[in-house]
C-alpha atoms as a PDB file:
ATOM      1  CA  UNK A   1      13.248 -26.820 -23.334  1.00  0.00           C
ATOM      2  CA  UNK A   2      11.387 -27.919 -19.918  1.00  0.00           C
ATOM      3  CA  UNK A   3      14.116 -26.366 -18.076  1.00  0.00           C
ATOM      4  CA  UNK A   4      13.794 -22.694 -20.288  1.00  0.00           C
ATOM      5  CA  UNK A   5       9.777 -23.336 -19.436  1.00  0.00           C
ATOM      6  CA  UNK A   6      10.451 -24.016 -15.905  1.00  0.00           C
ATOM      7  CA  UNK A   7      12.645 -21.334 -15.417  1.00  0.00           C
ATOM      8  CA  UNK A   8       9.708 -18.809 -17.199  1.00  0.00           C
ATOM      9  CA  UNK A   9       7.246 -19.423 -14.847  1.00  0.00           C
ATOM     10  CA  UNK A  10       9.551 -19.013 -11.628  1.00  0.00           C
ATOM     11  CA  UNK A  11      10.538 -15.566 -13.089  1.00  0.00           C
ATOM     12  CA  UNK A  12       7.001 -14.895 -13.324  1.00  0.00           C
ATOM     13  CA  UNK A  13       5.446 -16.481 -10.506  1.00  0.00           C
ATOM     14  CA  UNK A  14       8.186 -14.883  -8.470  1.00  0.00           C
ATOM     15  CA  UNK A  15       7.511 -11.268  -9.683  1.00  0.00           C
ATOM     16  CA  UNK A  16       3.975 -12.078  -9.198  1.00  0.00           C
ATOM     17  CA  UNK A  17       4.140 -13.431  -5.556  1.00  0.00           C
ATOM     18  CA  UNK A  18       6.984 -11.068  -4.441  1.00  0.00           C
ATOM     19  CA  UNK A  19       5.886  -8.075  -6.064  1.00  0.00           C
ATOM     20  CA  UNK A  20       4.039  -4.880  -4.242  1.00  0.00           C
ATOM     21  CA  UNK A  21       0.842  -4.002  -4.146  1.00  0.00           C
ATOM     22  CA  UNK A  22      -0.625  -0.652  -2.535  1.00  0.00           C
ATOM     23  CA  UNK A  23      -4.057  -2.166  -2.610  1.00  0.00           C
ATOM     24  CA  UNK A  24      -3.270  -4.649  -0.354  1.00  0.00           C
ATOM     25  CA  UNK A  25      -3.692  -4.273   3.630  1.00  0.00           C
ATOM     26  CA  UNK A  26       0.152  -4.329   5.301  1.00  0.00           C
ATOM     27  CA  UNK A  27       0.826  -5.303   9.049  1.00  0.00           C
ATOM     28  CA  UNK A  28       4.355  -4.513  10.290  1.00  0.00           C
ATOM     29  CA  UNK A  29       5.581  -5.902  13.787  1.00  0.00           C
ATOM     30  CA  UNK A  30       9.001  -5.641  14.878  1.00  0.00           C
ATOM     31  CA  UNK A  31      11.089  -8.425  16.102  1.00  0.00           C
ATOM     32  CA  UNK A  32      14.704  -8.024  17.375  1.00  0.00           C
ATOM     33  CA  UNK A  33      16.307  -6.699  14.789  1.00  0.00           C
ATOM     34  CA  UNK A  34      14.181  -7.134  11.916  1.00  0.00           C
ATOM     35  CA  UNK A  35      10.523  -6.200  10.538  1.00  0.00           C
ATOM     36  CA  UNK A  36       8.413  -8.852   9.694  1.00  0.00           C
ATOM     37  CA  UNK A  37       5.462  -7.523   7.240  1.00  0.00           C
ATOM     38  CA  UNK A  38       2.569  -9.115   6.056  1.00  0.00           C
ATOM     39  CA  UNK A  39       0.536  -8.789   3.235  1.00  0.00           C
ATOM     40  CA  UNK A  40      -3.398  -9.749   3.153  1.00  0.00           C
ATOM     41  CA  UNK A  41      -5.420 -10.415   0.230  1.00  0.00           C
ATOM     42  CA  UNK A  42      -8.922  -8.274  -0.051  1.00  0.00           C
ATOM     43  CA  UNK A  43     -11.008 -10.838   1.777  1.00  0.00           C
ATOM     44  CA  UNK A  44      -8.593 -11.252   4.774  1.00  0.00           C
ATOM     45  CA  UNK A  45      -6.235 -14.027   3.957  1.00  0.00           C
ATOM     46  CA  UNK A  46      -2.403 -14.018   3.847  1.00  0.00           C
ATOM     47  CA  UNK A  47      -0.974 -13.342   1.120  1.00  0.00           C
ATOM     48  CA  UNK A  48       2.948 -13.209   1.860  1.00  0.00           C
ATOM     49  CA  UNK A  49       5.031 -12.901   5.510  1.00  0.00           C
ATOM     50  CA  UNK A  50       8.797 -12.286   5.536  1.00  0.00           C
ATOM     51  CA  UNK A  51      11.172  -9.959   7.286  1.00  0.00           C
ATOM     52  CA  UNK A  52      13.040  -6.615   6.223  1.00  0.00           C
ATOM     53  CA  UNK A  53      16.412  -5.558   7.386  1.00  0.00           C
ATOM     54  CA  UNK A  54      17.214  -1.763   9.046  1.00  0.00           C
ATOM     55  CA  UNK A  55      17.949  -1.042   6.018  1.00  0.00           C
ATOM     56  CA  UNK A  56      14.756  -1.810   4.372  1.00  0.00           C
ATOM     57  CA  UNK A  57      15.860  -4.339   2.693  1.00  0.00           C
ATOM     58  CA  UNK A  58      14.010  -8.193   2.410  1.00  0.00           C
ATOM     59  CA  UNK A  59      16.175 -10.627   4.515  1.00  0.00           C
ATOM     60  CA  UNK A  60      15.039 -14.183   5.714  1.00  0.00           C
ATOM     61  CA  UNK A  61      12.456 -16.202   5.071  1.00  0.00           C
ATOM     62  CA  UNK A  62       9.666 -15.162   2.834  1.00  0.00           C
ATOM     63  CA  UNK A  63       6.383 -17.424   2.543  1.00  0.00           C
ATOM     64  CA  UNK A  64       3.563 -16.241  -0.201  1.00  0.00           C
ATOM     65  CA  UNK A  65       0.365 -18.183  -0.440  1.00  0.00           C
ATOM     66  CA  UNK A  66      -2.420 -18.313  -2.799  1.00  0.00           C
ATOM     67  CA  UNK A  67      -6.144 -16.962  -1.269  1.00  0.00           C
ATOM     68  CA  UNK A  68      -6.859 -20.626  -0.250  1.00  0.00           C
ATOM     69  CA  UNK A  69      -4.199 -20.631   2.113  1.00  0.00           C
ATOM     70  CA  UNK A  70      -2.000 -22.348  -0.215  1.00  0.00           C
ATOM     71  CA  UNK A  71       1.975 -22.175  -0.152  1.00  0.00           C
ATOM     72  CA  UNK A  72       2.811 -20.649  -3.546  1.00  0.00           C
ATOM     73  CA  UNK A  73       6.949 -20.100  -2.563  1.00  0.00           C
ATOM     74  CA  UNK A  74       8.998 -20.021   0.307  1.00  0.00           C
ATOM     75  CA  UNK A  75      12.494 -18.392  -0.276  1.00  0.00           C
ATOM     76  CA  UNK A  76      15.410 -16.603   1.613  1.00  0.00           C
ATOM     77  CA  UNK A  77      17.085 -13.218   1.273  1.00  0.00           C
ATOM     78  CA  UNK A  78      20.214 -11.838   2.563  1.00  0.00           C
ATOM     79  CA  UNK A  79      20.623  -8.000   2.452  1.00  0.00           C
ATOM     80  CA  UNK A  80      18.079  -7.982  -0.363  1.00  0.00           C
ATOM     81  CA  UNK A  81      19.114 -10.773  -2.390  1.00  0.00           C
ATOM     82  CA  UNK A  82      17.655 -14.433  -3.055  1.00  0.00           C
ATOM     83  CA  UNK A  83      19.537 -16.900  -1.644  1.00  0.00           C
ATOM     84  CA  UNK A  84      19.584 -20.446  -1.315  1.00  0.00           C
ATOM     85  CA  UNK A  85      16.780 -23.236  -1.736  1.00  0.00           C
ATOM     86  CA  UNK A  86      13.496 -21.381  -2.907  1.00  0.00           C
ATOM     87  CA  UNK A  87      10.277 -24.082  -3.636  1.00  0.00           C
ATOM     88  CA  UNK A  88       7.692 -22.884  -5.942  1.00  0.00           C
ATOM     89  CA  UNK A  89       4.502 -24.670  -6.090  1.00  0.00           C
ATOM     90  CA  UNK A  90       3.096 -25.001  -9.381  1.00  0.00           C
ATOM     91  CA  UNK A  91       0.139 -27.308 -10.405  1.00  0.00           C
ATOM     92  CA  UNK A  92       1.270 -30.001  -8.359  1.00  0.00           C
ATOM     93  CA  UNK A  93       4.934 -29.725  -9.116  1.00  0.00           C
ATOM     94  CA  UNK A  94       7.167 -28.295  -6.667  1.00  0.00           C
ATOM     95  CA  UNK A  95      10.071 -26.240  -8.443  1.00  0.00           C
ATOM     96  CA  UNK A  96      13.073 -26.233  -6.573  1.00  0.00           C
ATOM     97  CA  UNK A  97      15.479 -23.275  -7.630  1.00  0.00           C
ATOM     98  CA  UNK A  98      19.087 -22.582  -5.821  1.00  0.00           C
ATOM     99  CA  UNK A  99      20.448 -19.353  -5.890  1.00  0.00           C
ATOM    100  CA  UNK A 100      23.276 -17.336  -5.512  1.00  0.00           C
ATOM    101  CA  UNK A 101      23.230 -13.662  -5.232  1.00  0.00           C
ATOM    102  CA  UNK A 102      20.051 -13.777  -6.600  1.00  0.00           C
ATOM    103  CA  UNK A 103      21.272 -15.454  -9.785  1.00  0.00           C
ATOM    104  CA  UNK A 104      19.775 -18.915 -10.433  1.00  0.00           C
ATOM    105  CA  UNK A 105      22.293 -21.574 -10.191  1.00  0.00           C
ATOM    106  CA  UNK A 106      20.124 -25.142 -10.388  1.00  0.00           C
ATOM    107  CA  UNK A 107      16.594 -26.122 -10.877  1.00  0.00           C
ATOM    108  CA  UNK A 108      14.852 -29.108 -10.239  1.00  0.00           C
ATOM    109  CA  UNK A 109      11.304 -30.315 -10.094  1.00  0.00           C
ATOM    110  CA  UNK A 110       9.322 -33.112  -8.242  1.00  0.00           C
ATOM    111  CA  UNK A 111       6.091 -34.411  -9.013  1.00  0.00           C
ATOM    112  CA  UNK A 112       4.595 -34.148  -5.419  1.00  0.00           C
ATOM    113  CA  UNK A 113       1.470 -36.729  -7.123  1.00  0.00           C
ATOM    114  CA  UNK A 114      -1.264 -33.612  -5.967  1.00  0.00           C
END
């Protein structure tokens, strides 16, 4: 049951945190080969940095934080899919989920004692 529950909010909090927003102000910068883009909240803050491929597709590291400046997730994409070790940060909990081809293959959480 705590893993079905854990596994809920990561699906949500991920389509939250990854998901795109119109509203929101957008700075690209190009670096080598990739894009890196980041989003802002209204008042100014960051709300997410990663990099897209020239394909347009996310690749590397992405990093989302809340409007305090919080980390919220930091994950890894390759051609578009999730990949890896991605932490989500959730009420003082960090949820650690491995995937593969952007299926989920383990999670895991640790009490950080926030």
């Amino acid at each position: 049951m705590k893993k079905n529950i854990v596994l809920l909010s990561v699906m949500l909090l991920s389509a939250v945190v990854f998901g795109q927003n119109n509203e929101k102000k957008v700075t690209h910068v190009k670096k080598g080969d990739l894009v890196e883009a980041t989003y802002y909240y209204a008042d100014g803050s960051i709300q997410q940095v990663g990099t897209f491929n020239t394909d347009g597709k996310l690749h590397g590291t992405w990093t989302s934080f809340d409007n305090n400046g919080k980390k919220l997730a930091v994950g890894n994409y390759n051609n578009g899919k999730k990949v890896g070790k991605w932490l989500f940060w959730v009420d003082g909990i960090v949820n650690e989920v491995s995937y593969v081809n952007s299926k989920i293959s383990k999670i895991e959480d640790t009490d950080t004692g926030s």
